[in-house]
C-alpha atoms as a PDB file:
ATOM      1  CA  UNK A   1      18.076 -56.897 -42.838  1.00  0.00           C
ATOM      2  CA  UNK A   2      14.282 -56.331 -41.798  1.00  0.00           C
ATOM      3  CA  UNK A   3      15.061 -56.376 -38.613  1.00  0.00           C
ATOM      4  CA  UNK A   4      17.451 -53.508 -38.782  1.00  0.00           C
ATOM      5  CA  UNK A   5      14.958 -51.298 -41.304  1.00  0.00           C
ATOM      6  CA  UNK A   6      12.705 -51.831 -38.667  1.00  0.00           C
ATOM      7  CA  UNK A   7      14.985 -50.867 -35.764  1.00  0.00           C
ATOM      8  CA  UNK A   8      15.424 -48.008 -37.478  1.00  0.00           C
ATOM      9  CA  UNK A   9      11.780 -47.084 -38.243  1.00  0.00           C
ATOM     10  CA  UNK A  10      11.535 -47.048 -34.233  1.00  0.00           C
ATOM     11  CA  UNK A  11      14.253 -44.993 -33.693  1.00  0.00           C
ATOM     12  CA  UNK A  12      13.487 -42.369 -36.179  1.00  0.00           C
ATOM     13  CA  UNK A  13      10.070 -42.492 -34.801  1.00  0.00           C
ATOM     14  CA  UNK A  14      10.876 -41.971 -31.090  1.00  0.00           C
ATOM     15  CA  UNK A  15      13.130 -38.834 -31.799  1.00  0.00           C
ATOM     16  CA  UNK A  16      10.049 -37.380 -33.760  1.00  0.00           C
ATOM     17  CA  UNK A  17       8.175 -37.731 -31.015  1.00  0.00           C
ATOM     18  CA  UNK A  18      10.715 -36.091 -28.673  1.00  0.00           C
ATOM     19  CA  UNK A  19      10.970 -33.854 -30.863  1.00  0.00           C
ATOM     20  CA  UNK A  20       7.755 -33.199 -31.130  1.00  0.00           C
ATOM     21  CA  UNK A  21       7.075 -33.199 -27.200  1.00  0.00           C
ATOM     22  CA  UNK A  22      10.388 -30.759 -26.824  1.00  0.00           C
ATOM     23  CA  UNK A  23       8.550 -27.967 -29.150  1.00  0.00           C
ATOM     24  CA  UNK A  24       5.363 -28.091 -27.617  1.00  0.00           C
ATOM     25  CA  UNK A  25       7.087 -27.840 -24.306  1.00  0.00           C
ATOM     26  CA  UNK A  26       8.719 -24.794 -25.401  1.00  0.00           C
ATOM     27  CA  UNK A  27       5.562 -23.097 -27.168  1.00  0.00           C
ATOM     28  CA  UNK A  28       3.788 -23.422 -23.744  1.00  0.00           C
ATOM     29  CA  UNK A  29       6.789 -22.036 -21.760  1.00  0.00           C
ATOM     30  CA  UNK A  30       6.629 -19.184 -24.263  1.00  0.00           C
ATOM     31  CA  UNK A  31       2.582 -18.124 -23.792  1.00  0.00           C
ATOM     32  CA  UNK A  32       3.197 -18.731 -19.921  1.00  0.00           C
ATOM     33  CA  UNK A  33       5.721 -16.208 -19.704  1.00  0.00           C
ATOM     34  CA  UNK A  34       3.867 -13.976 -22.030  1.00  0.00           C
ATOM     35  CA  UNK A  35       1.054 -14.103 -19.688  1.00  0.00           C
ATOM     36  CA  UNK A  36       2.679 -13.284 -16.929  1.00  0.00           C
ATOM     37  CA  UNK A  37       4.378 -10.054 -18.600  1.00  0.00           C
ATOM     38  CA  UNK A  38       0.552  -9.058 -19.723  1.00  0.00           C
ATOM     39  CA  UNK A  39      -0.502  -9.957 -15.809  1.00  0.00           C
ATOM     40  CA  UNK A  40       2.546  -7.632 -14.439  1.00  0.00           C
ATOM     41  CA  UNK A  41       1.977  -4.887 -16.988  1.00  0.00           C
ATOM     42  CA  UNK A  42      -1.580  -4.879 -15.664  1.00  0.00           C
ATOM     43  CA  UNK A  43      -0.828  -4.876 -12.204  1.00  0.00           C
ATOM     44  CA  UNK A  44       1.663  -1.545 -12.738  1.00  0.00           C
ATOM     45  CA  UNK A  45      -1.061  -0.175 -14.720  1.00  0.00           C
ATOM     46  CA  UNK A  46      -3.411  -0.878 -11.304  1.00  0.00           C
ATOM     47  CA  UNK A  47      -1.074   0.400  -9.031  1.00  0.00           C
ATOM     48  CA  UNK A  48      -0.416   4.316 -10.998  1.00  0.00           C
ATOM     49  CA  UNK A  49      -4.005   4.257 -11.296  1.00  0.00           C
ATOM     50  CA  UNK A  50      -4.290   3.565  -7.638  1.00  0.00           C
ATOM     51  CA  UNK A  51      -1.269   5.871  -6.733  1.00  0.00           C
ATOM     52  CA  UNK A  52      -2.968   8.899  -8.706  1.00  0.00           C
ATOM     53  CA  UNK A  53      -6.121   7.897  -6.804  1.00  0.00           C
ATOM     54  CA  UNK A  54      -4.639   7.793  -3.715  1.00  0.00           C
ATOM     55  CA  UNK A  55      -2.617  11.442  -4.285  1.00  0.00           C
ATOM     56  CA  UNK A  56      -5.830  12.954  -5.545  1.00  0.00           C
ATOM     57  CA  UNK A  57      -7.460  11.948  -1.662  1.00  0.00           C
ATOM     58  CA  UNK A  58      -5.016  13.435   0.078  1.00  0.00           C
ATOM     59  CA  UNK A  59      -5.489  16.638  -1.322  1.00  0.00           C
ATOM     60  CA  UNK A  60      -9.095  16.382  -1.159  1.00  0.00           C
ATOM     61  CA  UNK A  61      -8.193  15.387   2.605  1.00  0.00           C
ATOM     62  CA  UNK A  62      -6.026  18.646   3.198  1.00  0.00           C
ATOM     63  CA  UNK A  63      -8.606  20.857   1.733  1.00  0.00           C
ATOM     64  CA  UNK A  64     -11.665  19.029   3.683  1.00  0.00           C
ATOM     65  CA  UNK A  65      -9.280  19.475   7.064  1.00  0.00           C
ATOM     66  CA  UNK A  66      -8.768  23.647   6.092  1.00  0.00           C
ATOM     67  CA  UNK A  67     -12.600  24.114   5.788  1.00  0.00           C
ATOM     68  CA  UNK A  68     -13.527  21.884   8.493  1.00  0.00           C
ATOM     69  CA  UNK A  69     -10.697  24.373  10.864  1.00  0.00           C
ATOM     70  CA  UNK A  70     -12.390  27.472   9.315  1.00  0.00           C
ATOM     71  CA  UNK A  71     -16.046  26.571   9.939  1.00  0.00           C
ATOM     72  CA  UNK A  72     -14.611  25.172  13.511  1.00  0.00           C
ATOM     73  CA  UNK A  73     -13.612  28.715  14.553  1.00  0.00           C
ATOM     74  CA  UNK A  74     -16.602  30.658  13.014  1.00  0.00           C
ATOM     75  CA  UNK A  75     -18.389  28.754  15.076  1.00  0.00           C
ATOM     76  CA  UNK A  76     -16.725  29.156  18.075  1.00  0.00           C
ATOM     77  CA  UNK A  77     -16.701  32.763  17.694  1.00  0.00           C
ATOM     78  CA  UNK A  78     -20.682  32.875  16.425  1.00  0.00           C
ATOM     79  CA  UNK A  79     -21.310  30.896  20.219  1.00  0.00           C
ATOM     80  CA  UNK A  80     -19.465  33.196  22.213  1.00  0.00           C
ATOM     81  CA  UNK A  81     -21.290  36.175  20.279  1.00  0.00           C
ATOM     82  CA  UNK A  82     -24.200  34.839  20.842  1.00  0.00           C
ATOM     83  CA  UNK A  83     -23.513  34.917  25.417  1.00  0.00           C
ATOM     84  CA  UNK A  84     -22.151  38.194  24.684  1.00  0.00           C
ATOM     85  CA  UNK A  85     -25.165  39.887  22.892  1.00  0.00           C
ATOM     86  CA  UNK A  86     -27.907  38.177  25.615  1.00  0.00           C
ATOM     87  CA  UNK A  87     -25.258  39.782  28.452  1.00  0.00           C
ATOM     88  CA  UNK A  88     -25.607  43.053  26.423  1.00  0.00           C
ATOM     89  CA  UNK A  89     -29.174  42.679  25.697  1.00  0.00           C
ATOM     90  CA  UNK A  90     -29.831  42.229  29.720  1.00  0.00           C
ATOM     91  CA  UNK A  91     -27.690  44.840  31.200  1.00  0.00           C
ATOM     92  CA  UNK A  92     -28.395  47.395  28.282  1.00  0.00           C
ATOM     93  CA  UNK A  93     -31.986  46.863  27.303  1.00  0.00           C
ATOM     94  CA  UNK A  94     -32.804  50.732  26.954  1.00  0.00           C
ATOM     95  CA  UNK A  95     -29.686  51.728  25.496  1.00  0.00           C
ATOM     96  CA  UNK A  96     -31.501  53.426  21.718  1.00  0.00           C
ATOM     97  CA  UNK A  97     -29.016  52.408  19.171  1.00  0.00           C
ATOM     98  CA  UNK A  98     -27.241  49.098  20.146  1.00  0.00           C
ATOM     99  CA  UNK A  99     -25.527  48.014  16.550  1.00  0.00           C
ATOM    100  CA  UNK A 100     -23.164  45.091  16.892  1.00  0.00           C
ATOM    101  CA  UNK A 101     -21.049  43.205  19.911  1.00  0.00           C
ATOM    102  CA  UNK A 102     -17.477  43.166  19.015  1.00  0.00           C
ATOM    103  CA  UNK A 103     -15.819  41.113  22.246  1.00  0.00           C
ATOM    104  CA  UNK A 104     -17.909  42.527  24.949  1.00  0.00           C
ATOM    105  CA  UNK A 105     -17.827  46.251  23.515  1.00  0.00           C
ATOM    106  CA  UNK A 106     -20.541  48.039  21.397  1.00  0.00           C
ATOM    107  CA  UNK A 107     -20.095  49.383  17.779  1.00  0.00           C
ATOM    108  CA  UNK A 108     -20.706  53.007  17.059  1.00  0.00           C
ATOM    109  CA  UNK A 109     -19.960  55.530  14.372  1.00  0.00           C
ATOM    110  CA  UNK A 110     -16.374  55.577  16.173  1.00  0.00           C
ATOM    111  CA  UNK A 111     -15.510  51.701  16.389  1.00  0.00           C
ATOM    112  CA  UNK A 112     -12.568  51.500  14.577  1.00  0.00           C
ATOM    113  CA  UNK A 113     -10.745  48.070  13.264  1.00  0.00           C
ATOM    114  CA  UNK A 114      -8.294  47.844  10.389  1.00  0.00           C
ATOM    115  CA  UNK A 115      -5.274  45.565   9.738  1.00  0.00           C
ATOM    116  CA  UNK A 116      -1.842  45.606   7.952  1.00  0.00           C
ATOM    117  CA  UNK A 117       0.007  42.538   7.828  1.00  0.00           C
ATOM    118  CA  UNK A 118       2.655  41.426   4.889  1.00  0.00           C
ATOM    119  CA  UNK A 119       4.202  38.370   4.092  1.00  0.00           C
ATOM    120  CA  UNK A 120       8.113  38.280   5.503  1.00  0.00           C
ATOM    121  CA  UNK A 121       8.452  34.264   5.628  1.00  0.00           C
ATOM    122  CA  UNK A 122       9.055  31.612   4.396  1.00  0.00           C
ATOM    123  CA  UNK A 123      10.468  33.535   0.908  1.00  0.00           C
ATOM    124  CA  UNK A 124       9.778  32.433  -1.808  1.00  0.00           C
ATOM    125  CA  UNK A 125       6.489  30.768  -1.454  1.00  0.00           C
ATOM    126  CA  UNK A 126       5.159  28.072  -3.960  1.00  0.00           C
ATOM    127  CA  UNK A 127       1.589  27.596  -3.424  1.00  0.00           C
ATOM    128  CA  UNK A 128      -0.549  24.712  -3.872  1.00  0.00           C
ATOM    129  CA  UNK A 129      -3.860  24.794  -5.019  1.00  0.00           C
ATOM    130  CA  UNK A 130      -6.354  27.103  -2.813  1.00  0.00           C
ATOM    131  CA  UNK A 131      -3.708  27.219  -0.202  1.00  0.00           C
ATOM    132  CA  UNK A 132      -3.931  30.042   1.629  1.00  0.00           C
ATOM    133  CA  UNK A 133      -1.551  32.845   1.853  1.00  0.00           C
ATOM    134  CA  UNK A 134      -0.755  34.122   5.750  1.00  0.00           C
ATOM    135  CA  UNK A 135       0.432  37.241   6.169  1.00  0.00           C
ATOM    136  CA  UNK A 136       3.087  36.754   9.103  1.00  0.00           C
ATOM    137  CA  UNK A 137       4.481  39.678   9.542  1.00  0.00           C
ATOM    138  CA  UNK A 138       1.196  41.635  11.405  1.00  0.00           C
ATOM    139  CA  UNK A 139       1.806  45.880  11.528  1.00  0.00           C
ATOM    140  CA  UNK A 140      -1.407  46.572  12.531  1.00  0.00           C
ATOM    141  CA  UNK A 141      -3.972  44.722  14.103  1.00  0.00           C
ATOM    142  CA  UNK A 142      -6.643  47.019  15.695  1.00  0.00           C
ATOM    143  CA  UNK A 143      -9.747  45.326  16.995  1.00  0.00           C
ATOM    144  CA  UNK A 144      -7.680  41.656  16.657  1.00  0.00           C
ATOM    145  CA  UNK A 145      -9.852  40.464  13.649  1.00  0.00           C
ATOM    146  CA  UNK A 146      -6.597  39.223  12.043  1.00  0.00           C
ATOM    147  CA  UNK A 147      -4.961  35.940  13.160  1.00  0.00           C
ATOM    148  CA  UNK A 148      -1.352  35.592  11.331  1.00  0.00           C
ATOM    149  CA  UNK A 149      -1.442  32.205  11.648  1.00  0.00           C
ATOM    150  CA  UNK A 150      -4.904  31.095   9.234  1.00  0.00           C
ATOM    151  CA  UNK A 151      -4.567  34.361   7.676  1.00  0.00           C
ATOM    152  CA  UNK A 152      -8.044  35.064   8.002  1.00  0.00           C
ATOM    153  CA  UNK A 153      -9.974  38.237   8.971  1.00  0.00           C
ATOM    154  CA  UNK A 154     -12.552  37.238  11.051  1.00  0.00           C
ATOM    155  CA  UNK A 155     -15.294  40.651  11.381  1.00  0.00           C
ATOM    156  CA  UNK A 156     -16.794  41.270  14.918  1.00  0.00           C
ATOM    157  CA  UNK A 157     -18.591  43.843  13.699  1.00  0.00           C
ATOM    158  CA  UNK A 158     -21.646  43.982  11.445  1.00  0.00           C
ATOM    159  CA  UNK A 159     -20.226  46.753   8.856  1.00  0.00           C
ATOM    160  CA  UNK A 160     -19.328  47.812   5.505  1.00  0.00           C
ATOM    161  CA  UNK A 161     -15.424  46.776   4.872  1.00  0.00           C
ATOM    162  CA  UNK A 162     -12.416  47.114   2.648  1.00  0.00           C
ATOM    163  CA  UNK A 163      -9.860  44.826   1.851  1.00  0.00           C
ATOM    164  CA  UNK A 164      -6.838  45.151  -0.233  1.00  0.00           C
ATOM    165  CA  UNK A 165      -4.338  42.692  -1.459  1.00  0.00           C
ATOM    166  CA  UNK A 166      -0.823  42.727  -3.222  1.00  0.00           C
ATOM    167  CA  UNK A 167       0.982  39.972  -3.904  1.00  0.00           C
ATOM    168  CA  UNK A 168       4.366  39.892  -6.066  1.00  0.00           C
ATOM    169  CA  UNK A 169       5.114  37.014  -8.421  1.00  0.00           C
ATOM    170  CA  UNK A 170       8.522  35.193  -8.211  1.00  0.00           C
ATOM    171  CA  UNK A 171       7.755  32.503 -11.123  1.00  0.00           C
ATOM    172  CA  UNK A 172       5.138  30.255 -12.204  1.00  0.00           C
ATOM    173  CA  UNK A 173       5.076  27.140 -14.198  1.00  0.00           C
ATOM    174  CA  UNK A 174       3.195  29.608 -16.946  1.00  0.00           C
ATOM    175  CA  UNK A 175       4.895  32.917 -15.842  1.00  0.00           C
ATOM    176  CA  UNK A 176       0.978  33.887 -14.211  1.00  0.00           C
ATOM    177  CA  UNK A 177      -0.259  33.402 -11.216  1.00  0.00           C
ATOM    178  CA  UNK A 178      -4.195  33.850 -10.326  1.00  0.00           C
ATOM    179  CA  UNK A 179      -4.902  34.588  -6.403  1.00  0.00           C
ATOM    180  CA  UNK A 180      -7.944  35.063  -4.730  1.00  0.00           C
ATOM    181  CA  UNK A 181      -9.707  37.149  -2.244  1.00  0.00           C
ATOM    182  CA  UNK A 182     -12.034  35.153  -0.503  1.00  0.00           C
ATOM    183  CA  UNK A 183     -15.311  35.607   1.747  1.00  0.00           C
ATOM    184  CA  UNK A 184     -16.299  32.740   3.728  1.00  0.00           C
ATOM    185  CA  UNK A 185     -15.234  30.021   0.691  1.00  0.00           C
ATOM    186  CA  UNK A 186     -16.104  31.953  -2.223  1.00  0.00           C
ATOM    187  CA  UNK A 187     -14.020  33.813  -4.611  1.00  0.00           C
ATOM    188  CA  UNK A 188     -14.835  37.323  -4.703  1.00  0.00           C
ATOM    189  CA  UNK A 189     -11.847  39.243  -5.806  1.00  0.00           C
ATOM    190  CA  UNK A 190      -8.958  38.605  -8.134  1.00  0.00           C
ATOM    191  CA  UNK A 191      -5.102  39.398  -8.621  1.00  0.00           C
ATOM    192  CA  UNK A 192      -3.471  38.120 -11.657  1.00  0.00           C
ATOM    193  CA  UNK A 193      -0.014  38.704 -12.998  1.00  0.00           C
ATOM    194  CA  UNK A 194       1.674  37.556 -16.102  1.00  0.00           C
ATOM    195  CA  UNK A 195       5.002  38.598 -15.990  1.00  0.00           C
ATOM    196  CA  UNK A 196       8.230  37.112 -13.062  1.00  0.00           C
ATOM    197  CA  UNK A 197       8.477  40.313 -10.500  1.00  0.00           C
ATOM    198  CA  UNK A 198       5.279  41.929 -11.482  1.00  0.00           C
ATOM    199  CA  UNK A 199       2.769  42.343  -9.262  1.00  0.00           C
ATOM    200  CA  UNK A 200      -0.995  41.633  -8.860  1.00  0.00           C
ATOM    201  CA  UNK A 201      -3.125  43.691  -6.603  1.00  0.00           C
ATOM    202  CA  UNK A 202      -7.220  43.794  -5.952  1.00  0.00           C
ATOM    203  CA  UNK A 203      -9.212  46.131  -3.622  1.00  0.00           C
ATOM    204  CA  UNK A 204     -12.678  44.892  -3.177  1.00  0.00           C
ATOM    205  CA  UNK A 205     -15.807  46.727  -0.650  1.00  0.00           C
ATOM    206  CA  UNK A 206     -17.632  44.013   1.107  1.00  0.00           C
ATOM    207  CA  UNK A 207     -20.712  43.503   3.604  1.00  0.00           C
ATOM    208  CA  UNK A 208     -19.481  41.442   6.644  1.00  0.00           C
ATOM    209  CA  UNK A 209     -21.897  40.337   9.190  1.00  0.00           C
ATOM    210  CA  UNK A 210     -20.221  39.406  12.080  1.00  0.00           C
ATOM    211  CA  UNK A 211     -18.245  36.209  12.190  1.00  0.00           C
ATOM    212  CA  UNK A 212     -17.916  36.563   8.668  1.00  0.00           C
ATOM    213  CA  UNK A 213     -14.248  35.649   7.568  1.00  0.00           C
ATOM    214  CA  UNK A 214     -12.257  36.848   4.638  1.00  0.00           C
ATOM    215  CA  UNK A 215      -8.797  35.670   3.394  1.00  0.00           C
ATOM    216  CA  UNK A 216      -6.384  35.203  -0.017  1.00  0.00           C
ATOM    217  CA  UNK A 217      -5.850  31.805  -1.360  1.00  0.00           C
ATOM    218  CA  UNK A 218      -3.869  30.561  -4.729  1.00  0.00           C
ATOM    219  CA  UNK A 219      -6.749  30.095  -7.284  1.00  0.00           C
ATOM    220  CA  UNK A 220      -5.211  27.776 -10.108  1.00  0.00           C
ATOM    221  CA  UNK A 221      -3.232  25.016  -9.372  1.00  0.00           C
ATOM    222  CA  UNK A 222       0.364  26.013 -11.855  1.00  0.00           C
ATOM    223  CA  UNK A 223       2.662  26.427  -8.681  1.00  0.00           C
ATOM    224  CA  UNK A 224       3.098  29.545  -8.194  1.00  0.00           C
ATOM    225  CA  UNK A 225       6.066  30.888  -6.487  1.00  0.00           C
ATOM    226  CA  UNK A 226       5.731  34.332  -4.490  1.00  0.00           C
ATOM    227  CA  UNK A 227       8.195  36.960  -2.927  1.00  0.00           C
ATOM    228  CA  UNK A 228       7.824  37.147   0.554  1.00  0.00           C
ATOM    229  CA  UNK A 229      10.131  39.978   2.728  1.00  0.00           C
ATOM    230  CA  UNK A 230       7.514  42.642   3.025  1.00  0.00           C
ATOM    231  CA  UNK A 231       6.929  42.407  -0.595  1.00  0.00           C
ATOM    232  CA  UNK A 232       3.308  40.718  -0.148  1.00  0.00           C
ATOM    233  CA  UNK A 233       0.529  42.257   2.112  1.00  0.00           C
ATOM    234  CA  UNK A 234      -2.968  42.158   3.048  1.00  0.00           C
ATOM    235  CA  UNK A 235      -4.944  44.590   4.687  1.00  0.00           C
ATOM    236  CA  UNK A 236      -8.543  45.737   5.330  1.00  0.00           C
ATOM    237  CA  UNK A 237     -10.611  48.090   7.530  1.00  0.00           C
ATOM    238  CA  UNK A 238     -14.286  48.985   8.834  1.00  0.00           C
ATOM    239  CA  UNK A 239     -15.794  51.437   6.640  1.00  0.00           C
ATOM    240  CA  UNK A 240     -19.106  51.987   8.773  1.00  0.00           C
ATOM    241  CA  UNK A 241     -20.533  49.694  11.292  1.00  0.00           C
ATOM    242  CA  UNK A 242     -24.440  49.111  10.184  1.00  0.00           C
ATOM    243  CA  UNK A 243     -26.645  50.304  12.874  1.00  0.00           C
ATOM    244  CA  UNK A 244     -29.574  48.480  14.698  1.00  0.00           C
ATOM    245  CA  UNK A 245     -32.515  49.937  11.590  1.00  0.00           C
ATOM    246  CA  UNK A 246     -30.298  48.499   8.825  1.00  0.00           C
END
C-alpha cells in the first residue's frame, strides 16, 4: 500500500513538472515570436524611411543636374563672348560707341532680337516641381537667343528686355497652379490661376547683361497639368540695347 501512494506521489510529480517545463516552453516561444514581429515592424519602418529618403535625393539629383546644364552653357557662351569682344576690341579700337557683342556683330539703336515660341507638345503637361516649361513650337526666333529645347532665353546683348508669359491650366491637384518667370535661378515674375481652363499670364521689364538667361518653371509642387497645342507661349524682345556710357 505505501509503495503504491508513493508510486503515485512520483508520477503526479513528474507530470507537474512536464507540465510545468511544457508552459514555460510555450511562454518563451510566444515573446520570441513577438520579438521578431517588433524587429520586422522596425525594419519596414527603416526601409519607408529610407525609401522617402532615397526619393527625396533623386529629386534633389534632377534639380542639381538642371542647374549644373544651365550654368554649363552660360558659361560656354560668357567664354566665347569673351574671344569675341578682344577680336572686336582689336580690329575696332576707334570705332566711338561700341555697346555689346552679340555673335560676332555689334549692338546699336537698330539691333533687333525678339522671340515667339508656344507650347504644341506633349499636351497636357503635368509638371513637377521647378520643372521647366519649353516652348517647342518656336515662331519667331530673331537673333537665336531662344533654344526650344531648355526653354531658356539666353541675351547676347546688354539691354533693357520684355518678356511675356501665358500659360493655360488643364487641372491641378488644388484647381491652381503657380508658374514662374525666372532670371538666372530666381523668381521674378508670377502667373497664377485658380480655376480648370483659365489662364495665367505675367509681363515683366528686365535688365539682361549678356549671357544672362531667363525662362518659366512650375513654382509649387501640386502637379499641375497644362494645355499644350498653341495654347501656352512665351515670348520676349530687346527694348534698347545699353550703350558703352551706361
Amino acid at each position: 500500500m505505501i509503495v503504491n501512494y508513493v508510486f503515485l506521489v512520483v508520477f503526479l510529480s513528474t507530470r507537474s513538472v512536464q507540465a510545468t517545463t511544457s508552459g514555460a516552453r510555450n511562454d518563451i516561444q510566444d515573446q520570441e515570436l513577438n520579438e521578431i514581429k517588433k524587429m520586422l515592424k522596425d525594419y519596414g519602418q527603416r526601409i519607408e524611411l529610407l525609401e522617402k529618403e532615397n526619393l527625396d535625393l533623386v529629386h534633389q539629383t534632377e534639380e542639381l543636374k538642371a542647374s549644373n546644364e544651365v550654368m554649363e552653357t552660360r558659361l560656354r557662351q560668357l567664354e566665347q563672348l569673351n574671344v569675341d569682344m578682344v577680336q572686336i576690341r582689336d580690329k575696332d579700337a576707334e570705332l566711338p560707341r561700341i555697346r555689346k557683342v552679340a555673335g560676332g556683330h555689334l549692338a546699336d539703336n537698330h539691333t533687333v532680337i525678339g522671340f515667339y515660341a508656344r507650347l504644341v507638345s506633349p499636351h497636357p503637361l503635368q509638371l513637377g516641381q521647378h520643372q521647366v516649361i519649353e516652348f517647342d513650337n518656336v515662331i519667331t526666333n530673331v537673333g537665336g537667343g531662344y533654344d526650344p529645347r531648355h526653354g531658356h532665353f539666353t541675351a547676347s546683348v546688354a539691354g533693357v528686355y520684355s518678356f511675356t508669359s501665358t500659360v493655360l491650366l488643364v487641372s491641378a491637384v488644388d484647381h491652381q497652379f503657380h508658374i514662374s518667370i525666372v532670371k538666372n535661378g530666381v523668381d521674378v515674375g508670377y502667373l497664377f490661376s485658380a480655376t480648370n481652363f483659365d489662364k495665367g499670364t505675367r509681363t515683366c521689364v528686365l535688365s539682361l547683361n549678356v549671357g544672362d538667361m531667363v525662362w518659366v518653371r512650375n513654382f509649387i509642387n501640386n502637379s499641375p497639368t497644362i494645355h499644350g497645342v498653341g495654347y501656352s507661349t512665351f515670348s520676349g524682345f530687346l527694348i534698347s540695347p545699353f550703350s558703352s556710357d551706361d
